[in-house]
PDB file of N, CA and C in Angstrom:
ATOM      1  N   UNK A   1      71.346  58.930 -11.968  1.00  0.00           N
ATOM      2  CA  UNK A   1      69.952  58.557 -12.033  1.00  0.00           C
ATOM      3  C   UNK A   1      69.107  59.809 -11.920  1.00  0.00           C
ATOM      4  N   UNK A   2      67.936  59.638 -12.763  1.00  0.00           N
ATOM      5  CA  UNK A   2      67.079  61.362 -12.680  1.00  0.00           C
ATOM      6  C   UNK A   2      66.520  61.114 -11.643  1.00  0.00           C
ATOM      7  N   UNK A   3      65.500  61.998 -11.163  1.00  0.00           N
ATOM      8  CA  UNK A   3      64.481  62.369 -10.064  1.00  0.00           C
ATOM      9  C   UNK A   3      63.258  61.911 -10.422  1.00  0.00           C
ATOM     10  N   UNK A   4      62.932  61.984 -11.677  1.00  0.00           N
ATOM     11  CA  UNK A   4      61.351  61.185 -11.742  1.00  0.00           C
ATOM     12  C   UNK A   4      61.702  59.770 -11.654  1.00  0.00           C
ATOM     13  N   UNK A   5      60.245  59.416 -11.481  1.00  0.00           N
ATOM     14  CA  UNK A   5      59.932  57.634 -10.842  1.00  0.00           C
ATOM     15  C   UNK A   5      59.947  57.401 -11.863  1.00  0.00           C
ATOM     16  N   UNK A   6      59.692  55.569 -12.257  1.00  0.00           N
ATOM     17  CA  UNK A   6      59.672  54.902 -13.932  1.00  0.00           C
ATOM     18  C   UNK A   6      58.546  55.377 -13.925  1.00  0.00           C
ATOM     19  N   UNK A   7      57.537  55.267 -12.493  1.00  0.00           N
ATOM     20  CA  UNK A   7      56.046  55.273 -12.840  1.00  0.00           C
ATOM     21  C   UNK A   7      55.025  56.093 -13.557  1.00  0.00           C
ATOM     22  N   UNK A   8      55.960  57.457 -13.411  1.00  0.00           N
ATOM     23  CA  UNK A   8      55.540  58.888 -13.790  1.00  0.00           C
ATOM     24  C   UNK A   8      55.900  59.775 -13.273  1.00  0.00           C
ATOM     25  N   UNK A   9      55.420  61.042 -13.403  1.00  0.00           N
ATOM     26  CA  UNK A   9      55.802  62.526 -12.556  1.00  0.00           C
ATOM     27  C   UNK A   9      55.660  62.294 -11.361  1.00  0.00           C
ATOM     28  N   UNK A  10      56.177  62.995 -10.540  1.00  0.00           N
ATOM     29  CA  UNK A  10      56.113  62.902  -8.580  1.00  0.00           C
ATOM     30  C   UNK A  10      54.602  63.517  -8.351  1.00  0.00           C
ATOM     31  N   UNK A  11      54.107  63.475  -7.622  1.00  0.00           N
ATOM     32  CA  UNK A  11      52.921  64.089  -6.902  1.00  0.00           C
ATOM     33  C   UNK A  11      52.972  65.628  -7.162  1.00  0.00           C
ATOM     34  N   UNK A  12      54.387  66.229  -6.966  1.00  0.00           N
ATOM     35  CA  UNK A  12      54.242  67.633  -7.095  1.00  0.00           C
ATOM     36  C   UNK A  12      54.407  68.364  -8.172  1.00  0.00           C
ATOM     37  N   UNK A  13      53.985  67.336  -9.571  1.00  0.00           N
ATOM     38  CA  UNK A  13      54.721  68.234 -10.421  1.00  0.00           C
ATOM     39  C   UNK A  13      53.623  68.899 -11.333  1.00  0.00           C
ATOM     40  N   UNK A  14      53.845  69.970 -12.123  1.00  0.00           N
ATOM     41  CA  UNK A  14      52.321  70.666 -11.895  1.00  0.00           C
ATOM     42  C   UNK A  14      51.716  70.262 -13.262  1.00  0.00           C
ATOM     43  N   UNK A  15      50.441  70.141 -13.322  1.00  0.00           N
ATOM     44  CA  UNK A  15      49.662  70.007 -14.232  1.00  0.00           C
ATOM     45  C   UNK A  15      49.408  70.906 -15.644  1.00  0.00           C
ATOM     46  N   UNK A  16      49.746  70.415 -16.749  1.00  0.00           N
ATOM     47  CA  UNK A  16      49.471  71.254 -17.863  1.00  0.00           C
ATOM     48  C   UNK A  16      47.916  71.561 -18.189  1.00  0.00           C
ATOM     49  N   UNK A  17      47.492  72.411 -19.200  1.00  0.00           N
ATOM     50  CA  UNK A  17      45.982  72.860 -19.196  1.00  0.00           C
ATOM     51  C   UNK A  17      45.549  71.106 -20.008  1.00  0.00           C
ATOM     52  N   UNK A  18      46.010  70.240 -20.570  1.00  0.00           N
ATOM     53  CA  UNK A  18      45.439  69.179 -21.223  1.00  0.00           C
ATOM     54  C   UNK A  18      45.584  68.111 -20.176  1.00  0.00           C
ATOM     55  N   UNK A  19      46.355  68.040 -19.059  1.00  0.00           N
ATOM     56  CA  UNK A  19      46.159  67.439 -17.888  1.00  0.00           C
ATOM     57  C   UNK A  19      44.892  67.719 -17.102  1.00  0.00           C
ATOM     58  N   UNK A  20      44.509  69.379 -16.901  1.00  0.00           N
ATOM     59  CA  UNK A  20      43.562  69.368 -16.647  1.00  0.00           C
ATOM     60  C   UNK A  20      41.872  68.861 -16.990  1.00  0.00           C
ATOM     61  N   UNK A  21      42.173  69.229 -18.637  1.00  0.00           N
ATOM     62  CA  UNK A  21      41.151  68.648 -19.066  1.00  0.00           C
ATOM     63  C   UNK A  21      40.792  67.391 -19.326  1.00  0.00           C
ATOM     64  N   UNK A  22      41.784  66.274 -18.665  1.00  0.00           N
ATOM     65  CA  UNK A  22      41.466  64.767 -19.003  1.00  0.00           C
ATOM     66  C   UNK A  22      40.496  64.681 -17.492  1.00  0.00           C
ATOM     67  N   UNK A  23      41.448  65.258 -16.393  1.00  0.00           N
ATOM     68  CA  UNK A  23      41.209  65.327 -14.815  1.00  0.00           C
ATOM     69  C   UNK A  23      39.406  65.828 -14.866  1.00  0.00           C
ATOM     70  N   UNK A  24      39.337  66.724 -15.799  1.00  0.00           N
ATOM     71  CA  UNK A  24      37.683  67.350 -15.373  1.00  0.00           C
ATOM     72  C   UNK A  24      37.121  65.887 -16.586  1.00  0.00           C
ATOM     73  N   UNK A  25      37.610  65.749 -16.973  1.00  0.00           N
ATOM     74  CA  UNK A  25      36.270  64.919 -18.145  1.00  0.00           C
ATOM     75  C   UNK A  25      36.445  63.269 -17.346  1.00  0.00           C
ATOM     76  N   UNK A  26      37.230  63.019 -16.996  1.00  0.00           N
ATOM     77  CA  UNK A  26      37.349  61.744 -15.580  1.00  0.00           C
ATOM     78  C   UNK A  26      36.302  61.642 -14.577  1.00  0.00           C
ATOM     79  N   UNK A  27      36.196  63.276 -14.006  1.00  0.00           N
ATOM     80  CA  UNK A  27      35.705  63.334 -12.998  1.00  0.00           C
ATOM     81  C   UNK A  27      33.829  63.482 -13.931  1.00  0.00           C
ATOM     82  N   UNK A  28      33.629  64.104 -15.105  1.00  0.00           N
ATOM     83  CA  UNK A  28      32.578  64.452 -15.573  1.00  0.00           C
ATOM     84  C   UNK A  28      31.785  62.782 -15.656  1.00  0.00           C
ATOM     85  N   UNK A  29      32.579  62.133 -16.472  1.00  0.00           N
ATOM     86  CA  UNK A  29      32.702  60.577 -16.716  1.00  0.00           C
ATOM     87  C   UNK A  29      32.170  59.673 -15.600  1.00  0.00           C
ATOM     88  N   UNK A  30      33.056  60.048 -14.597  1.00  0.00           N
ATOM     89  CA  UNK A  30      32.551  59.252 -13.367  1.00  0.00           C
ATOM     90  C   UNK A  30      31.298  59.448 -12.590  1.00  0.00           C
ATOM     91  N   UNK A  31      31.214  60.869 -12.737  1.00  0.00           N
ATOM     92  CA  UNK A  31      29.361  61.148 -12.452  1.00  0.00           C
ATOM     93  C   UNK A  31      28.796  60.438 -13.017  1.00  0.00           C
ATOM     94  N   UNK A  32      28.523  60.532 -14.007  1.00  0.00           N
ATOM     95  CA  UNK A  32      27.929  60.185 -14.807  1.00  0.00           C
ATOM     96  C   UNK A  32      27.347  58.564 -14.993  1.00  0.00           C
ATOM     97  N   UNK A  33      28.879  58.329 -15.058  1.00  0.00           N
ATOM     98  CA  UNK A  33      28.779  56.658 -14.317  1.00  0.00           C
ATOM     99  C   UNK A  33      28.191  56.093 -13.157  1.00  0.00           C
ATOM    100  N   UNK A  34      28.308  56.842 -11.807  1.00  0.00           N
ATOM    101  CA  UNK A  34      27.445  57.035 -10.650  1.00  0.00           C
ATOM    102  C   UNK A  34      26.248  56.973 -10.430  1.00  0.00           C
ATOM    103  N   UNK A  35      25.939  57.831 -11.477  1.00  0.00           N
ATOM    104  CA  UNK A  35      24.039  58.236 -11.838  1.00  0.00           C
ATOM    105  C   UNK A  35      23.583  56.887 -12.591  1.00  0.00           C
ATOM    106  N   UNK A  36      24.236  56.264 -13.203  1.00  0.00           N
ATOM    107  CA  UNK A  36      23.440  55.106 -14.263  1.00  0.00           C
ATOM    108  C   UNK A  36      23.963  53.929 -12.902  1.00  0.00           C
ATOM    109  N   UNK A  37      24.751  54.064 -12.522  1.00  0.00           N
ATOM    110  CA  UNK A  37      24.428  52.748 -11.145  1.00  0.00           C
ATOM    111  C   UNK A  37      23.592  52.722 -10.220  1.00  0.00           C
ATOM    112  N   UNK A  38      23.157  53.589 -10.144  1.00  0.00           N
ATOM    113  CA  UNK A  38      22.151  54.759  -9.081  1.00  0.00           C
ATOM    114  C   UNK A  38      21.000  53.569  -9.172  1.00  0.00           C
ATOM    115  N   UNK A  39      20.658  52.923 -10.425  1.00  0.00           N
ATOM    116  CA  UNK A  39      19.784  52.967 -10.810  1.00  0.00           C
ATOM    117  C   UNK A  39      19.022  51.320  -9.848  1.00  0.00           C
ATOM    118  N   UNK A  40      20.339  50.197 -10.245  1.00  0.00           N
ATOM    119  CA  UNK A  40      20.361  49.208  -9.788  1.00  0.00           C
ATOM    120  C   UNK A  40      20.623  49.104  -8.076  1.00  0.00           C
ATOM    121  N   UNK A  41      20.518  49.881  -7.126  1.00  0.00           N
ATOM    122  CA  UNK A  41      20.479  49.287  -6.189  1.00  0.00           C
ATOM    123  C   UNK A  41      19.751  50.365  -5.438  1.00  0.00           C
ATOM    124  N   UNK A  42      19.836  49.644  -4.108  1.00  0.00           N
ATOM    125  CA  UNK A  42      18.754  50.281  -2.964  1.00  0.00           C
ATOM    126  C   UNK A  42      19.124  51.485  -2.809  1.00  0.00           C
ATOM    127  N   UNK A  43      17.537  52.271  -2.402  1.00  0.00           N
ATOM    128  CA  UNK A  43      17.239  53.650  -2.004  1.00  0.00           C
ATOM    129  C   UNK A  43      18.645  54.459  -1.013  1.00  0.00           C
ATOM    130  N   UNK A  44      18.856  53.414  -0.187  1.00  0.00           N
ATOM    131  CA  UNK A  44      20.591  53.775   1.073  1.00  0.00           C
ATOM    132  C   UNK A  44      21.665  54.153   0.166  1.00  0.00           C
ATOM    133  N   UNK A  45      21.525  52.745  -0.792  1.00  0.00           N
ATOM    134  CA  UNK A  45      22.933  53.247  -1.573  1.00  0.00           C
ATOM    135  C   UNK A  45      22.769  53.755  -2.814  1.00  0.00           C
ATOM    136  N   UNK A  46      21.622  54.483  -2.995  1.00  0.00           N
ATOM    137  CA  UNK A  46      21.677  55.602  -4.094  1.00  0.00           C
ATOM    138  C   UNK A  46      21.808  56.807  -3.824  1.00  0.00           C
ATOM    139  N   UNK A  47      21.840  56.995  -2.657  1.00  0.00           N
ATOM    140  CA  UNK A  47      22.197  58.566  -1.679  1.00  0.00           C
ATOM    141  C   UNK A  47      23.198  58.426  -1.600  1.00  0.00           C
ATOM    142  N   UNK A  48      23.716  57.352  -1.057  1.00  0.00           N
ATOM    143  CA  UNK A  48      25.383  57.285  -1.204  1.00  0.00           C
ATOM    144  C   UNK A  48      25.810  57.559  -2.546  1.00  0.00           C
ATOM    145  N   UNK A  49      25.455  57.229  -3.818  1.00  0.00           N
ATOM    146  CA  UNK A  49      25.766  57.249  -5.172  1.00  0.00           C
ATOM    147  C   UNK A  49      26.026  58.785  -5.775  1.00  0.00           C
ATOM    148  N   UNK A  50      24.714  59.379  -5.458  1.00  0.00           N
ATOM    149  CA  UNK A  50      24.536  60.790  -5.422  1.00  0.00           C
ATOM    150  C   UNK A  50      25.231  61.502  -4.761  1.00  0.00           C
ATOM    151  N   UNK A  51      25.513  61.446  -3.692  1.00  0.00           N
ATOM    152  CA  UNK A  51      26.322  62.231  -2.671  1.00  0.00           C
ATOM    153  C   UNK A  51      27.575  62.379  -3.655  1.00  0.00           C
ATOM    154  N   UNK A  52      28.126  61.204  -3.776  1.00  0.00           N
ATOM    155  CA  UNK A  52      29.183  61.036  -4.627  1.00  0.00           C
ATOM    156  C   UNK A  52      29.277  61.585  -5.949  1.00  0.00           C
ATOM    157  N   UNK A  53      28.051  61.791  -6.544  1.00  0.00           N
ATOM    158  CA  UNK A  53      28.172  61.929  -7.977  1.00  0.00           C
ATOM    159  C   UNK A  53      28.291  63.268  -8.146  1.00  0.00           C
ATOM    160  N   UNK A  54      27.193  63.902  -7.315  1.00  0.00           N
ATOM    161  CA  UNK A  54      27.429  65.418  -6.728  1.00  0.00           C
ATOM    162  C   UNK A  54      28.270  66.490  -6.704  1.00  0.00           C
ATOM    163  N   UNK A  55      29.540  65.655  -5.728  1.00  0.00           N
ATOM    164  CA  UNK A  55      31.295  65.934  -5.541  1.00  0.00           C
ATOM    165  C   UNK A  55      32.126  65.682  -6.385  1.00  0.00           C
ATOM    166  N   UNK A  56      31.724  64.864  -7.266  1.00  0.00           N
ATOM    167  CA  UNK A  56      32.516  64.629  -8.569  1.00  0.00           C
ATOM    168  C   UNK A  56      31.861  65.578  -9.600  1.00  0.00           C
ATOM    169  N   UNK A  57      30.676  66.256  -9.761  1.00  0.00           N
ATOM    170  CA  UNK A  57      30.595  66.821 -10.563  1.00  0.00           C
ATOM    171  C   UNK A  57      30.716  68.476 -10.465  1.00  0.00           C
ATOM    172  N   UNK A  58      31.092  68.608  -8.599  1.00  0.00           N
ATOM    173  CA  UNK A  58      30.938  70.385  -8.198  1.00  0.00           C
ATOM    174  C   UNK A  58      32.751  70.520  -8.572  1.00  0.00           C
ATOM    175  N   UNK A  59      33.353  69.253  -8.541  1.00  0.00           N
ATOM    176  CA  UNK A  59      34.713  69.415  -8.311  1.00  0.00           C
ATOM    177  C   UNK A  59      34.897  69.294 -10.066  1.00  0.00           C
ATOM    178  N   UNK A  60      34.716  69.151 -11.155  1.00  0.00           N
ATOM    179  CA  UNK A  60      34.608  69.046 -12.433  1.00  0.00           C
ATOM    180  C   UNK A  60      34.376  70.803 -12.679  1.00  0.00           C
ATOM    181  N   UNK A  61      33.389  71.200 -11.749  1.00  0.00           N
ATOM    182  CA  UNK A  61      32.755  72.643 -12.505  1.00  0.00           C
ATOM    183  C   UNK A  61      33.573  73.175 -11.810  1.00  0.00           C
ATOM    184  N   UNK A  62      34.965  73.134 -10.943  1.00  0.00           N
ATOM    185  CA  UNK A  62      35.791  73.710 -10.512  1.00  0.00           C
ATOM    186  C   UNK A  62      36.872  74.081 -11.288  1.00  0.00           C
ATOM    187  N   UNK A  63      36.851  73.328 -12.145  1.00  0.00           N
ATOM    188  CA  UNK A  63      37.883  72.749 -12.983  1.00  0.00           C
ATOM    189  C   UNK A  63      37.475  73.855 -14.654  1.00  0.00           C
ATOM    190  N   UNK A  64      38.157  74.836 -14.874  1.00  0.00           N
ATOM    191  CA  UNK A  64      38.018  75.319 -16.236  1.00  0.00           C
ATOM    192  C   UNK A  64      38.033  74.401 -17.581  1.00  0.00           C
ATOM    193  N   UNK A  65      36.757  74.419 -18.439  1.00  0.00           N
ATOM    194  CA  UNK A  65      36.662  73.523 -19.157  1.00  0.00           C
ATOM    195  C   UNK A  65      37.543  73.993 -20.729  1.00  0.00           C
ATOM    196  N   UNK A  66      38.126  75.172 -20.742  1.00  0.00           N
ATOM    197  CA  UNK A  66      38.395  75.851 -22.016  1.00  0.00           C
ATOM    198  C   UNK A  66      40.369  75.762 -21.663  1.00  0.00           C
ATOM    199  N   UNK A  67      40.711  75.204 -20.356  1.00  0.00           N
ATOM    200  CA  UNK A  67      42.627  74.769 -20.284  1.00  0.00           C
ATOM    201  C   UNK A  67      42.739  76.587 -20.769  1.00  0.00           C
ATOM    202  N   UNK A  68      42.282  77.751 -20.234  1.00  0.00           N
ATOM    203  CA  UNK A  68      42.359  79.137 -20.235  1.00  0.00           C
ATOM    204  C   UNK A  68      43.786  79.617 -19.047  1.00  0.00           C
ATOM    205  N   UNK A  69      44.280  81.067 -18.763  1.00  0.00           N
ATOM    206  CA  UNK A  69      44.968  81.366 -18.105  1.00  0.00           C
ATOM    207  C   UNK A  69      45.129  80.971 -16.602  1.00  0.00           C
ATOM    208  N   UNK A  70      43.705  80.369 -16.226  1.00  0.00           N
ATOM    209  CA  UNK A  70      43.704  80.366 -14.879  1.00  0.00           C
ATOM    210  C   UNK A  70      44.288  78.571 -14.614  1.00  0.00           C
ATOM    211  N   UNK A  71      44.257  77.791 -15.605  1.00  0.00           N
ATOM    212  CA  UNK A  71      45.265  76.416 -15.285  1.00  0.00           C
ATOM    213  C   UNK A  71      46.840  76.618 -14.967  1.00  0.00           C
ATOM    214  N   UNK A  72      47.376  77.387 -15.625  1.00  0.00           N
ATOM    215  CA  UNK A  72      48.376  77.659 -15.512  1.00  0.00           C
ATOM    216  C   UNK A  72      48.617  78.112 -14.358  1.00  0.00           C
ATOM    217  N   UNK A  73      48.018  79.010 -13.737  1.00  0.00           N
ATOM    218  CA  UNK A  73      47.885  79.129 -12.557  1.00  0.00           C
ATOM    219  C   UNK A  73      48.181  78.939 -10.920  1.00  0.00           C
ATOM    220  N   UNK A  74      47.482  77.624 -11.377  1.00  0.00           N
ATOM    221  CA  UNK A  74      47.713  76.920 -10.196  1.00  0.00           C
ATOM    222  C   UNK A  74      46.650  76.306  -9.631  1.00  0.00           C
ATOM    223  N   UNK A  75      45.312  75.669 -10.682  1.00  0.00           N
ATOM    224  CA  UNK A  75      44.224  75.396  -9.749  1.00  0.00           C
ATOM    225  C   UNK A  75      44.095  74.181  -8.592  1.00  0.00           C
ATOM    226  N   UNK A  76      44.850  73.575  -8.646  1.00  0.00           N
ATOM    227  CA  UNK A  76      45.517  72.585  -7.352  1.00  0.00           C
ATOM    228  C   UNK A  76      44.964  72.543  -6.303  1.00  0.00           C
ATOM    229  N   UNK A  77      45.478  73.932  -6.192  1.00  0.00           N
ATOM    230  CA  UNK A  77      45.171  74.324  -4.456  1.00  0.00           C
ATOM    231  C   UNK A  77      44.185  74.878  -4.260  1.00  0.00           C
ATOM    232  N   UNK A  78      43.019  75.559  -5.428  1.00  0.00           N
ATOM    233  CA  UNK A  78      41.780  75.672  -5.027  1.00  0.00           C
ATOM    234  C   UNK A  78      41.077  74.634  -5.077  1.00  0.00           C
ATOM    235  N   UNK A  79      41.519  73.570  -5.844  1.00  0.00           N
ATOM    236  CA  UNK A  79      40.926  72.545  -6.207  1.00  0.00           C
ATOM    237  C   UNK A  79      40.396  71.619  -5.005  1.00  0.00           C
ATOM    238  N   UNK A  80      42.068  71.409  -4.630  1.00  0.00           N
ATOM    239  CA  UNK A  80      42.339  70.198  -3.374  1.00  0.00           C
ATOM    240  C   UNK A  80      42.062  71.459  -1.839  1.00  0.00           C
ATOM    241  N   UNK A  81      41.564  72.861  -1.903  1.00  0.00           N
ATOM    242  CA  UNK A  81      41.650  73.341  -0.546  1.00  0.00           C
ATOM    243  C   UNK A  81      42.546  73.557   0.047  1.00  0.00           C
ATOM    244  N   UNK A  82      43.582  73.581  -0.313  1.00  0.00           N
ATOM    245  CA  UNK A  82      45.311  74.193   0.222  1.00  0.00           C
ATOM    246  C   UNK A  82      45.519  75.124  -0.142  1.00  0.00           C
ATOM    247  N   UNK A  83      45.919  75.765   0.608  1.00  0.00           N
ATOM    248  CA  UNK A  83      46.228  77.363   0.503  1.00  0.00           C
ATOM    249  C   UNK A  83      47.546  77.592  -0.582  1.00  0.00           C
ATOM    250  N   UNK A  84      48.886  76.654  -0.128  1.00  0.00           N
ATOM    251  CA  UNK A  84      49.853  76.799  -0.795  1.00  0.00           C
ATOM    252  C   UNK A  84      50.416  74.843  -0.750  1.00  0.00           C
ATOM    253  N   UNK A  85      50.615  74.773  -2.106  1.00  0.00           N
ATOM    254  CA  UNK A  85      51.092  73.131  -2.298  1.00  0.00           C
ATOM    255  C   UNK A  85      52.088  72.925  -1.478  1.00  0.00           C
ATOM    256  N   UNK A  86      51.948  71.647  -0.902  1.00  0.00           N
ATOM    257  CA  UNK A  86      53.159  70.762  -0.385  1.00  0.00           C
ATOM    258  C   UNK A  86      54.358  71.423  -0.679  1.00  0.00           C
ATOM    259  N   UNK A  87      55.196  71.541   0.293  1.00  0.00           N
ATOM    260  CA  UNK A  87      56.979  71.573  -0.206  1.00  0.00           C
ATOM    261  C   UNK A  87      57.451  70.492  -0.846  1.00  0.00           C
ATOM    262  N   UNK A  88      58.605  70.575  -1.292  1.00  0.00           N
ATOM    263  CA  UNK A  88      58.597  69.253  -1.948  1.00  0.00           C
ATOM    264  C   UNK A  88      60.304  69.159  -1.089  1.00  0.00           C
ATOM    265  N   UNK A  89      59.781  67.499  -0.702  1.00  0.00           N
ATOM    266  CA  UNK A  89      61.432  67.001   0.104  1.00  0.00           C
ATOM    267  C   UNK A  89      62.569  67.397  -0.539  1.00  0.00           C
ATOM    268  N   UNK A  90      63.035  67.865   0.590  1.00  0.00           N
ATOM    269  CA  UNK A  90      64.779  68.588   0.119  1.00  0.00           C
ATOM    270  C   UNK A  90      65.478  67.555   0.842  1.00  0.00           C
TER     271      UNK A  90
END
C-alpha cells in the first residue's frame, strides 16, 4: 500500500508554483467575497468582515503572484510563520 491518502497529498507535501497560485487567487476571491457581504449586515459584523477580508488579502500579497523562484522555495513557512515545517512522522 503507498503512503498517500485516497483523499490527496499529506499535509506535508510541498506545494508547486500553480498550487500556489490557485491558494493566492482563493484567498484574493474570498476577500473579495467578504467585502460584498460586508454590505448586508450590521456595522459589528462588518468589522468582523473586514478584519477578515484584510488577512485574507495581506496573506494573498504574501503569496508571489508570477509562481517565480521564490515558490519553489519554500513560502510555507513565511506564509504560515514557522521558521522550519513540521517533521514529518517517522
Amino acid at each position: 500500500m503507498s503512503g498517500a491518502s485516497p483523499a490527496g497529498p499529506s499535509p506535508a507535501s510541498p506545494l508547486g508554483p500553480d498550487d500556489w497560485r490557485r491558494v493566492r487567487a482563493a484567498l484574493l476571491y474570498m476577500g473579495r467575497d467578504l467585502h460584498h457581504r460586508s454590505y448586508a449586515v450590521t456595522a459589528e459584523r462588518r468589522e468582523l468582515l473586514w478584519q477578515e477580508m484584510d488577512a485574507c488579502l495581506a496573506l494573498a500579497e504574501r503569496i508571489p503572484a508570477d509562481g517565480d523562484e521564490a515558490l519553489s522555495a519554500g513560502p510555507a513557512a513565511a506564509i504560515m510563520g514557522a521558521a522550519d515545517p513540521p517533521a514529518a512522522n517517522a
